[in-house]
Protein backbone atom coordinates (compact mmCIF):
# COMPACT_ATOMS: atom_id res chain seq x y z
CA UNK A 1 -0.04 22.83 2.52
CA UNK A 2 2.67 20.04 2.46
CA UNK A 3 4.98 21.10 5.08
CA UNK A 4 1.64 21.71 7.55
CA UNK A 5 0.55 18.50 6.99
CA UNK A 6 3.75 16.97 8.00
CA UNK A 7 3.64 19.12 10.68
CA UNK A 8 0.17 18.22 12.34
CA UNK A 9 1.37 14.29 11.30
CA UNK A 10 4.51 14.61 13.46
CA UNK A 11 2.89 16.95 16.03
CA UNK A 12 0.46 13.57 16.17
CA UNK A 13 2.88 10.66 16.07
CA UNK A 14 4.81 12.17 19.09
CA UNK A 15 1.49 12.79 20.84
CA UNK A 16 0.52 8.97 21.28
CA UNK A 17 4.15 8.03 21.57
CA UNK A 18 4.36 10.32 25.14
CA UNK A 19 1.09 9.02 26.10
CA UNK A 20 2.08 6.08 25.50
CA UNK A 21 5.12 6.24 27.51
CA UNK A 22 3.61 7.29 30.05
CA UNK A 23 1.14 4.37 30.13
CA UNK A 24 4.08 1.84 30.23
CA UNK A 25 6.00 4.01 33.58
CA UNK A 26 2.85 3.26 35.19
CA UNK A 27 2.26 -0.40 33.97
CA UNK A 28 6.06 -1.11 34.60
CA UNK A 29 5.64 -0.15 38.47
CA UNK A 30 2.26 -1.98 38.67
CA UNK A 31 3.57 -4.83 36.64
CA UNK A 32 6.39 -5.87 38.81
CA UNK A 33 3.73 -7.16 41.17
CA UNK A 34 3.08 -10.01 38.57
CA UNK A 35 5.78 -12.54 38.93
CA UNK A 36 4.13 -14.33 36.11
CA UNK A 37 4.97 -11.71 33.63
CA UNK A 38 8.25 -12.09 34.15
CA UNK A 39 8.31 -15.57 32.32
CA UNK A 40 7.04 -13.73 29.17
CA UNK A 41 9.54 -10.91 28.66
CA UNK A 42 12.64 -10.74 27.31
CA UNK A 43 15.37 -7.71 28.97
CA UNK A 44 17.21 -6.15 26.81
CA UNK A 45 20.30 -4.38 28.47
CA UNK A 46 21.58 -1.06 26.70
CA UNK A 47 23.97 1.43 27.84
CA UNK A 48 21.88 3.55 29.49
CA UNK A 49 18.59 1.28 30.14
CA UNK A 50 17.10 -1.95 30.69
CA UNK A 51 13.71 -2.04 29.34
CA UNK A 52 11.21 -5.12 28.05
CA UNK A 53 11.02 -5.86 25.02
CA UNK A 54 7.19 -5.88 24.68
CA UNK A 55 7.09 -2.43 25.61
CA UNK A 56 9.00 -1.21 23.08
CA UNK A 57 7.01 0.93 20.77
CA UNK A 58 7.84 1.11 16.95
CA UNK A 59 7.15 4.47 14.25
CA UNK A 60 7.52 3.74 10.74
CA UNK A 61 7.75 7.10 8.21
CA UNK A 62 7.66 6.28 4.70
CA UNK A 63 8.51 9.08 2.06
CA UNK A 64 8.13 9.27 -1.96
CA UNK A 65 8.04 10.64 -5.37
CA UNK A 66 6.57 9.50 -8.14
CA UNK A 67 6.26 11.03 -11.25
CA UNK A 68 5.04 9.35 -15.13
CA UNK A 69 4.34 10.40 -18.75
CA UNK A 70 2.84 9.43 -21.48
CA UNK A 71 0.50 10.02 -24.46
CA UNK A 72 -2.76 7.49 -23.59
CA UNK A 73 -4.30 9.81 -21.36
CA UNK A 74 -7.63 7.93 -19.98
CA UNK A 75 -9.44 11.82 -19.64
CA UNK A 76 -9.08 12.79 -23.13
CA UNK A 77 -9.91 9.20 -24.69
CA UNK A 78 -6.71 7.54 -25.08
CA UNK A 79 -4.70 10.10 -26.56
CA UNK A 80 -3.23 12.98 -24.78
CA UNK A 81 -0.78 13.59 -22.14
CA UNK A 82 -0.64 10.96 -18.99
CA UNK A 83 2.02 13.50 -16.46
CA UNK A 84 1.28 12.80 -13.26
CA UNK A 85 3.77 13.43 -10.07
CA UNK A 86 2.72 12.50 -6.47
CA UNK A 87 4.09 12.79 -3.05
CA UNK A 88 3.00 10.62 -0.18
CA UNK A 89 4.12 10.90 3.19
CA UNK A 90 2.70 8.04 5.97
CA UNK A 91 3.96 7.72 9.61
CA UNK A 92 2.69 4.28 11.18
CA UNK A 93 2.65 3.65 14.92
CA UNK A 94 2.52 0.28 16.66
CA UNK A 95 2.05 0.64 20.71
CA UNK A 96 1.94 -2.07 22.90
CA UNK A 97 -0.33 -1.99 25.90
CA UNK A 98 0.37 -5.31 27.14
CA UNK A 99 2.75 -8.44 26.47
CA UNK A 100 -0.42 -9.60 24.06
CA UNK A 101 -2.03 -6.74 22.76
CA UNK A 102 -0.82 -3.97 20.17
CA UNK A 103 -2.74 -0.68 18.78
CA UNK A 104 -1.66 0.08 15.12
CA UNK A 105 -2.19 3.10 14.05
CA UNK A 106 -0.96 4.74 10.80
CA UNK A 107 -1.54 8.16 8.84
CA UNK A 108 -0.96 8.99 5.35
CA UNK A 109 -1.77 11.50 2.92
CA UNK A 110 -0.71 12.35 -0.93
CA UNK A 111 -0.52 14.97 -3.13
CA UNK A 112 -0.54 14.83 -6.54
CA UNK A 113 -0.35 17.45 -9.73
CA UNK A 114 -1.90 15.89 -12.83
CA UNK A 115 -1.67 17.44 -16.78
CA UNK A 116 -4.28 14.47 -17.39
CA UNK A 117 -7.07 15.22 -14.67
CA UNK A 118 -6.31 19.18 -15.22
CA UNK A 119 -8.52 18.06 -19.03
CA UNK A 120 -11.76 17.22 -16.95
CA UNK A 121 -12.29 21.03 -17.96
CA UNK A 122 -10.01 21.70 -20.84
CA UNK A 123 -8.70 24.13 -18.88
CA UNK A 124 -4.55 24.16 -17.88
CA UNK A 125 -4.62 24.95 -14.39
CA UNK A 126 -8.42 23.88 -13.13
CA UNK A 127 -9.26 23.01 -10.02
CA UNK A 128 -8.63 19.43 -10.97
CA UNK A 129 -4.96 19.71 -11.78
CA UNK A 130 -4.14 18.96 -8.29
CA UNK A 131 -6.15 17.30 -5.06
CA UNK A 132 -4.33 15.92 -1.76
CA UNK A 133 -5.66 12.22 -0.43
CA UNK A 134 -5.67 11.95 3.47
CA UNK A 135 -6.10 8.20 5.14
CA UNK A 136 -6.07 6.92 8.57
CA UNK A 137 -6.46 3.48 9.87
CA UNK A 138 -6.34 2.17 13.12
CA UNK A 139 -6.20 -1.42 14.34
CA UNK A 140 -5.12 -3.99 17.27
CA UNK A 141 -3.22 -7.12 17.06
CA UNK A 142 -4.12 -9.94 19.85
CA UNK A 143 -1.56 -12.58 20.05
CA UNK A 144 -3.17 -15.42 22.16
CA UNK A 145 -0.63 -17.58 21.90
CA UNK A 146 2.32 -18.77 20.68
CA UNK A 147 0.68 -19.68 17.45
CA UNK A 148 -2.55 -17.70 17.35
CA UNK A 149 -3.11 -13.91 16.45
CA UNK A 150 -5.93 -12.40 15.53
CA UNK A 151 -6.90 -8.64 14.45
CA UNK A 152 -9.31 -6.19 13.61
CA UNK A 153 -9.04 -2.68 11.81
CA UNK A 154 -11.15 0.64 10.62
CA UNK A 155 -10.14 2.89 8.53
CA UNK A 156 -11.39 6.46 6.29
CA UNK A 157 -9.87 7.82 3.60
CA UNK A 158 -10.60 11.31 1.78
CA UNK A 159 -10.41 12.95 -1.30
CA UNK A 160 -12.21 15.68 -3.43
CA UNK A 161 -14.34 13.25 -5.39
CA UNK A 162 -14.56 10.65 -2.96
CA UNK A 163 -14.77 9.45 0.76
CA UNK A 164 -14.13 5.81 1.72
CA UNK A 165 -14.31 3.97 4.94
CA UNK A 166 -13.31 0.32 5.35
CA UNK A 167 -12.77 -2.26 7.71
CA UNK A 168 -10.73 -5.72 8.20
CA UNK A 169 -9.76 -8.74 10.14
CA UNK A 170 -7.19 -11.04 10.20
CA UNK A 171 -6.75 -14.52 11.96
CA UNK A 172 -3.34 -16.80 11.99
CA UNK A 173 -2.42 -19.73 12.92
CA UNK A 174 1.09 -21.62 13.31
CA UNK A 175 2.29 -25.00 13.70
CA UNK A 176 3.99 -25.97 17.23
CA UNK A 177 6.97 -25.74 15.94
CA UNK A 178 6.47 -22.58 13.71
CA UNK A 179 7.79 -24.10 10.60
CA UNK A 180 3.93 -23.86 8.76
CA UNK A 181 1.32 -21.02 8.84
CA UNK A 182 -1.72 -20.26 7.65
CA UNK A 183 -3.23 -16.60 7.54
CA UNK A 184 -6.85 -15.21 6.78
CA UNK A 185 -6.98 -11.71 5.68
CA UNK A 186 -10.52 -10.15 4.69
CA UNK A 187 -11.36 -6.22 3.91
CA UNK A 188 -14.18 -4.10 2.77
CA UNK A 189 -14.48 -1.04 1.37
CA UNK A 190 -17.64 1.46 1.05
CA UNK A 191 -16.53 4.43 -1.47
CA UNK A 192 -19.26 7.37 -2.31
CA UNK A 193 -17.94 9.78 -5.16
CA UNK A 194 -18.88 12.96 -5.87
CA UNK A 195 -19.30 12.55 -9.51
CA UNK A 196 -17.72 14.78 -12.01
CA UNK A 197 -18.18 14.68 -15.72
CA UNK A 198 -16.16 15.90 -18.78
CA UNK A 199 -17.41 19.75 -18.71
CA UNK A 200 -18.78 19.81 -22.51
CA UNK A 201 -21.52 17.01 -21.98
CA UNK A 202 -22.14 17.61 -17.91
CA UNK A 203 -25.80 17.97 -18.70
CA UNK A 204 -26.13 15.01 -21.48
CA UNK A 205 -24.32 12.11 -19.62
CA UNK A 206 -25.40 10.35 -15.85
CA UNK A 207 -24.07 7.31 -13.93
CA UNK A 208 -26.64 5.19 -12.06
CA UNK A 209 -25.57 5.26 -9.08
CA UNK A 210 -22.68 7.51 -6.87
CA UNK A 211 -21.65 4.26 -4.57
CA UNK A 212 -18.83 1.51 -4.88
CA UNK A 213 -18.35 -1.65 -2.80
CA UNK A 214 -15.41 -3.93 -2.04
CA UNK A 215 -14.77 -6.98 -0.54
CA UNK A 216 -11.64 -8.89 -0.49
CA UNK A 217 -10.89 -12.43 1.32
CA UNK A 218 -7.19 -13.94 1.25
CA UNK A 219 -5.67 -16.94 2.24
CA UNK A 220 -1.93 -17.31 2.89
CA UNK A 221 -0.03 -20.81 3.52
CA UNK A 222 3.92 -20.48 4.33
CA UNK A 223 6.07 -23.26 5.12
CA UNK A 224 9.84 -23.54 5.98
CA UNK A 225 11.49 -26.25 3.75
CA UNK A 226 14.82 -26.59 5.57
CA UNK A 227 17.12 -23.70 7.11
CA UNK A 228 17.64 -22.50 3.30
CA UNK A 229 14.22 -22.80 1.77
CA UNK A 230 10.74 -21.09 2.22
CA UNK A 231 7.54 -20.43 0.18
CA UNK A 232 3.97 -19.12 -0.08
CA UNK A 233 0.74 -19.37 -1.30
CA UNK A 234 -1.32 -17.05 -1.98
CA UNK A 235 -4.98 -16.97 -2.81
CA UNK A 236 -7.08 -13.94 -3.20
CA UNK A 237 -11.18 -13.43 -4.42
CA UNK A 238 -12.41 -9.83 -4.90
CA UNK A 239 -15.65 -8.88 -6.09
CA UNK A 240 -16.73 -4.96 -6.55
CA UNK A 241 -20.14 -3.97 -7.24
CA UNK A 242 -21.48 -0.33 -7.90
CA UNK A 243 -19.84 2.71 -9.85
CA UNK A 244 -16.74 0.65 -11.26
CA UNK A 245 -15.61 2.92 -13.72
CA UNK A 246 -14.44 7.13 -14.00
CA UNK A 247 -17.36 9.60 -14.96
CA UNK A 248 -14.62 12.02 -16.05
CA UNK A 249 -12.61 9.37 -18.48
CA UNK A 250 -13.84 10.30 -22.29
CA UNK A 251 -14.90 7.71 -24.78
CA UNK A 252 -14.81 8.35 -28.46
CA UNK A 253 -16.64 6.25 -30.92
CA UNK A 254 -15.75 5.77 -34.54
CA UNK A 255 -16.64 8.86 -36.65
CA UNK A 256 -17.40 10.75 -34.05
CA UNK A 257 -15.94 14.38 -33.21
CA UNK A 258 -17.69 14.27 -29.86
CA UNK A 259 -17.15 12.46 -26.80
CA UNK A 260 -19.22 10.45 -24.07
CA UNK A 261 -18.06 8.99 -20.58
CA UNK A 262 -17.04 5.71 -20.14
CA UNK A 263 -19.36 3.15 -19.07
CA UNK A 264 -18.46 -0.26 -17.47
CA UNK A 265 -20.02 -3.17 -15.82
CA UNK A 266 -21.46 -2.68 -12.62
CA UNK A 267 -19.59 -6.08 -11.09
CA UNK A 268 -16.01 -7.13 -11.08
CA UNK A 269 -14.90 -10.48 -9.63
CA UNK A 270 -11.10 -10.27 -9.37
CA UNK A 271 -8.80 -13.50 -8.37
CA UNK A 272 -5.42 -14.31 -7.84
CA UNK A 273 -3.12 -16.77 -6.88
CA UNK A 274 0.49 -16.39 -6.30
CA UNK A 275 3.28 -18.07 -5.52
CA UNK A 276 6.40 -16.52 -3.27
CA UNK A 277 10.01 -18.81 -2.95
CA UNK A 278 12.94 -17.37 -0.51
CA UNK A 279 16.15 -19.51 -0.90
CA UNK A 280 19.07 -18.27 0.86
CA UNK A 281 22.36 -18.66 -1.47
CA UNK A 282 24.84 -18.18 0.75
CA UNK A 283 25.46 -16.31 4.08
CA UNK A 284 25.43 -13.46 1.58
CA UNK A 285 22.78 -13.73 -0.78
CA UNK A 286 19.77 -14.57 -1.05
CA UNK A 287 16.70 -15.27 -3.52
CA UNK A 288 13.15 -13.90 -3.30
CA UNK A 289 10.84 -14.78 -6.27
CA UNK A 290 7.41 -14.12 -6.88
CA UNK A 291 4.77 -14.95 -9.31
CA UNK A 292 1.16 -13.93 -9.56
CA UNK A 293 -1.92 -15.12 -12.04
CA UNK A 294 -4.38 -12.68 -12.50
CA UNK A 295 -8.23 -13.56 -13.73
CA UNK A 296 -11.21 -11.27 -13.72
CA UNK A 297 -14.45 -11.53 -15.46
CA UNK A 298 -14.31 -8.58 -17.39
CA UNK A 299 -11.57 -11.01 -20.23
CA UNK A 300 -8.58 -9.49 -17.92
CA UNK A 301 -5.54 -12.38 -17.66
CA UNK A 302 -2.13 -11.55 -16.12
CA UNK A 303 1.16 -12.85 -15.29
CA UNK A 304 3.60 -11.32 -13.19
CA UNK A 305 7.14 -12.87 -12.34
CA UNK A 306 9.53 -10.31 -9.73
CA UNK A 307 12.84 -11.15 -8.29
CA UNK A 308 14.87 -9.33 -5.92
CA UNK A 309 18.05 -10.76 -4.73
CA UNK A 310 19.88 -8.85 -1.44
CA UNK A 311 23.67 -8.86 -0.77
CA UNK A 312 24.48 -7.97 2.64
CA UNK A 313 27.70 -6.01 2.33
CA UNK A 314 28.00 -6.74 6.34
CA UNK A 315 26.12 -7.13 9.91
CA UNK A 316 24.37 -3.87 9.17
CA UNK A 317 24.07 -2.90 5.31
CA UNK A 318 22.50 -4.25 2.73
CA UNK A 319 21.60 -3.36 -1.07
CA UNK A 320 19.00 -5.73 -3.11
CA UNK A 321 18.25 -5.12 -6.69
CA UNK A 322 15.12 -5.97 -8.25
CA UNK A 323 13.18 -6.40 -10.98
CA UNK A 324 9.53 -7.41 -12.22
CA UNK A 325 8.12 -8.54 -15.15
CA UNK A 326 4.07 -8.13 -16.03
CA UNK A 327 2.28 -9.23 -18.80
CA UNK A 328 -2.00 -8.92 -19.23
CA UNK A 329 -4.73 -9.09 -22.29
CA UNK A 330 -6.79 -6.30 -22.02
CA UNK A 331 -10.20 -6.31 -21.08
CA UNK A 332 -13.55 -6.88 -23.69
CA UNK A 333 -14.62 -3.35 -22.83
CA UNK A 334 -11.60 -1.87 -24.04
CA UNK A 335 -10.96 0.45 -27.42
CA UNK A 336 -8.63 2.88 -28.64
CA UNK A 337 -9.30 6.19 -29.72
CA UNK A 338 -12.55 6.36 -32.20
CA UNK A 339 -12.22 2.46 -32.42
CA UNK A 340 -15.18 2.00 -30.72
CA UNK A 341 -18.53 0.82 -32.28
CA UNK A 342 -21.60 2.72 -30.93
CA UNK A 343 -24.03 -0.51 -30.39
CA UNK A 344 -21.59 -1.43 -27.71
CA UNK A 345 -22.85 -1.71 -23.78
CA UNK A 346 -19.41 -0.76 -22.58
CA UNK A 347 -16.73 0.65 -23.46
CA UNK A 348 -13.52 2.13 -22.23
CA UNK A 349 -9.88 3.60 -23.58
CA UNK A 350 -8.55 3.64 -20.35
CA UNK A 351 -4.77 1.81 -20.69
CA UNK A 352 -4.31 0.78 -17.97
CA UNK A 353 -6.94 -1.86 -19.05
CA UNK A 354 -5.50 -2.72 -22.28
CA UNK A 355 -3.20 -5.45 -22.81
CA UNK A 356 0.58 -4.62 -22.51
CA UNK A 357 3.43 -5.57 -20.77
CA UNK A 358 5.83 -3.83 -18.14
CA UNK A 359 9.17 -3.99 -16.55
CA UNK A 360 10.59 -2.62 -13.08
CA UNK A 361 14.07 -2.26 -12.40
CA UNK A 362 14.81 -0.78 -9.12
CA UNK A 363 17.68 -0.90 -6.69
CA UNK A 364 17.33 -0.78 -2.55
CA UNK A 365 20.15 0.30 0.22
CA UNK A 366 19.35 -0.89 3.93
CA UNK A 367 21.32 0.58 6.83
CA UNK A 368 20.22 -1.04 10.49
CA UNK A 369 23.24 -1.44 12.72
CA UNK A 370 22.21 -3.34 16.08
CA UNK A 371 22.94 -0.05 17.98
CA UNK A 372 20.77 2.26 15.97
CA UNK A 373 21.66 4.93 14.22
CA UNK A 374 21.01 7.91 17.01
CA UNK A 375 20.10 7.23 20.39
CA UNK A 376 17.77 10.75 21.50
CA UNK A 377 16.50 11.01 24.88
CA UNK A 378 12.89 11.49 25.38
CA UNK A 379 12.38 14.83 27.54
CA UNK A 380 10.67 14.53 31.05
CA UNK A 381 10.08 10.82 30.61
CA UNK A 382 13.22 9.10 32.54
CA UNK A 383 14.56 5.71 31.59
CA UNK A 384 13.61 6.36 27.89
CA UNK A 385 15.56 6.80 24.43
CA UNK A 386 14.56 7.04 21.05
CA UNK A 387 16.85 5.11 18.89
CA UNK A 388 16.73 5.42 14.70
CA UNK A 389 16.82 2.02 13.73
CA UNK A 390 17.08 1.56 9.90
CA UNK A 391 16.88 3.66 6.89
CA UNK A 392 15.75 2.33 3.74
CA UNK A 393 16.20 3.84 0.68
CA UNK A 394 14.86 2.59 -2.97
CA UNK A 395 14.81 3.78 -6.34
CA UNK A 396 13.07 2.44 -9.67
CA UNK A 397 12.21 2.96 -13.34
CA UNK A 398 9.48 1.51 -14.65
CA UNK A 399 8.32 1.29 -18.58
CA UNK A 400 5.26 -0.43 -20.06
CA UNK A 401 4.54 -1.19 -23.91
CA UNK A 402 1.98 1.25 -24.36
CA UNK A 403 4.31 4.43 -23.69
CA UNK A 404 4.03 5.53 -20.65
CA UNK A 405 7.25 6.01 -18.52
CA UNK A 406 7.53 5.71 -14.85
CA UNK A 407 10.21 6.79 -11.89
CA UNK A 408 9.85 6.30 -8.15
CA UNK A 409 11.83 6.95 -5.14
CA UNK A 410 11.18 6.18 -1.61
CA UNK A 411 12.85 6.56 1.83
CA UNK A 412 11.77 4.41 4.98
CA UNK A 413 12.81 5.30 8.70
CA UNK A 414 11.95 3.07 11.28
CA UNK A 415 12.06 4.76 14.98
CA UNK A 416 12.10 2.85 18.35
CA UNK A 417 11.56 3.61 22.02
């Protein structure tokens, strides 16, 4: 099921990247009749071909594992086994039609085998020990000057217990001289599930309603200090009404052998505000730092402080450890196993709203040599190479207080042509 998927994403990516080509032969020959565009292109000379630079059309594929244990597991009440282990592949296209406009498209889909979900039933090797997510988005970027852009995108995703369609914009503006921004990001989401209860009380529990909403609005501010020093800010509102928490997650109450489903409020208002520094050490290192307060109304507070620091071994390679620090309280709604009280209104034992703390410690290798790493030519399309550009690879472990154990590995390819 894997490998065909990656097939048909492939078979898809190299679809609108021929088309595309194509499009840009024919625009190159009618384009020469505009002196004007002339002014707003950069040629870029290779060994082979002289091309402009707006035409150039960029694929991103992004690969990775991720696997976790752990003995808090959400479906059986807060005890039990949390094994999970995912694979996500996502191939991301960017294609310019003209010196101002670009189509984004990306693709992704992951698969995932879970010991935790497979206890929906109580039954090793249910249905629900394994499910595949699919998502596509697709987008354009309009940059209508030098210091205004603006963009709009759509987007569906899939699963077995859920669909999801959402949609965004984004508007920026930059000083003359390009040494302050400010960017507006907003996105909403419309989920349905198809609800699924704990199999021994199917026909004694029921969530109001089967529908979720989403709607996120972000503001960022950047500004260059000097030729050394940059920051951020960051500040994000979410609010989520409708089926906010998991029909299938089991609740326990204090002396009480049997379970119920966990019930939460049916509003969330999430907001935080970060703060992002990058000081460049020295021609070889250099500092990025990042912190983030988190507030919800549900009692949720958190703190997160990250650092990563790159060393560029040369032109082309680079490796940047990192590491992140996260702190929260948990949430009022949240009880351990049989520690809740049976008066309450809501109630959860899912960990992941509990307060703990976590660290990341991961390590990153970039490769991009000016010349690419392979130059392929592009059959019956003349004038035209494909050229690897970079290859990013990253590893990371990643432990929390409560138990649970993480590892994650991903490799990035970036493509040009």
């Amino acid at each position: 099921m894997r490998m065909q998927l990656t097939l048909l994403t492939f078979a898809f990516v190299i679809l609108l990247c021929v088309q595309e080509v194509k499009a840009q032969v024919k625009g190159l020959v009618l384009g020469n009749k505009d002196q004007s565009l002339k002014r707003d292109t950069t040629k870029i000379e290779t060994s082979t071909y002289t091309r402009s630079d707006w035409k150039k059309v960029e694929v991103n594929f992004l690969n990775s594992y991720y696997s976790q244990d752990g003995n808090n597991g959400a479906v059986t009440g807060g005890i039990g086994t949390e094994q999970l282990t995912d694979f996500t592949q996502k191939v991301s296209v960017s294609i310019p039609t003209n010196p101002k406009l670009k189509l984004n498209i990306s693709g992704a889909y992951d698969y995932y085998s879970s010991a935790s979900t497979d206890n929906i039933d109580n039954v090793r090797s249910s249905d629900s020990s394994s499910d595949v997510r699919a998502q596509f988005t697709i987008g354009a970027q309009y940059q209508a000057s030098k210091e205004l852009n603006y963009g709009l995108n759509f987007g569906t995703s899939l699963e077995y217990d859920y669909t999801s369609i959402h949609g965004g914009f984004n508007f920026g503006k930059a000083s003359k001289d390009g040494n302050s921004r400010l960017d507006l990001f907003g996105q909403a989401f419309i989920d349905k599930w198809y609800v699924i209860y704990p199999r021994e009380i199917r026909r004694e529990v029921s969530v109001p309603t089967d529908k979720r909403q989403s709607y996120n609005l972000a503001l960022n501010y950047s500004q260059v200090i000097n030729k050394r020093m940059q920051f951020s800010l960051i500040a994000e509102a979410t609010y989520m009404n409708g089926l906010l928490s998991t029909p299938f997650h089991r609740v326990y109450f204090k002396n009480a052998a049997k379970a119920t489903i966990e019930v939460l409020p049916s509003t969330r208002l999430k907001i935080p505000l970060a703060l992002r520094y990058n000081f460049h050490i020295s021609e070889k290192f250099i500092l990025r730092a990042y912190y983030r307060y988190y507030w919800d109304n549900w009692g949720m507070q958190g703190h997160t402080l990250s650092a990563e620091i790159p060393y560029k071994v040369n032109r082309f390679f680079a490796v940047y450890p990192y590491y992140r620090f996260h702190t929260q309280s948990s949430v009022d709604h949240f009880a351990g196993y049989q520690e809740h009280v049976q008066d309450a209104n809501f109630y959860t034992s899912d960990y992941d709203l509990s307060a703990l703390t976590s660290n990341t410690l991961g390590l990153g290798i970039l490769y991009s040599p000016s010349d690419g790493l392979a130059n392929i030519k592009i059959p019956f399309v003349k004038n035209r190479i494909l050229m690897i550009e970079s290859i990013d690879l990253k590893g990371a472990v990643y432990n929390r207080s409560t138990g649970l154990n993480a590892f994650i590995v991903s490799l990035g390819v970036k493509v040009g042509f």
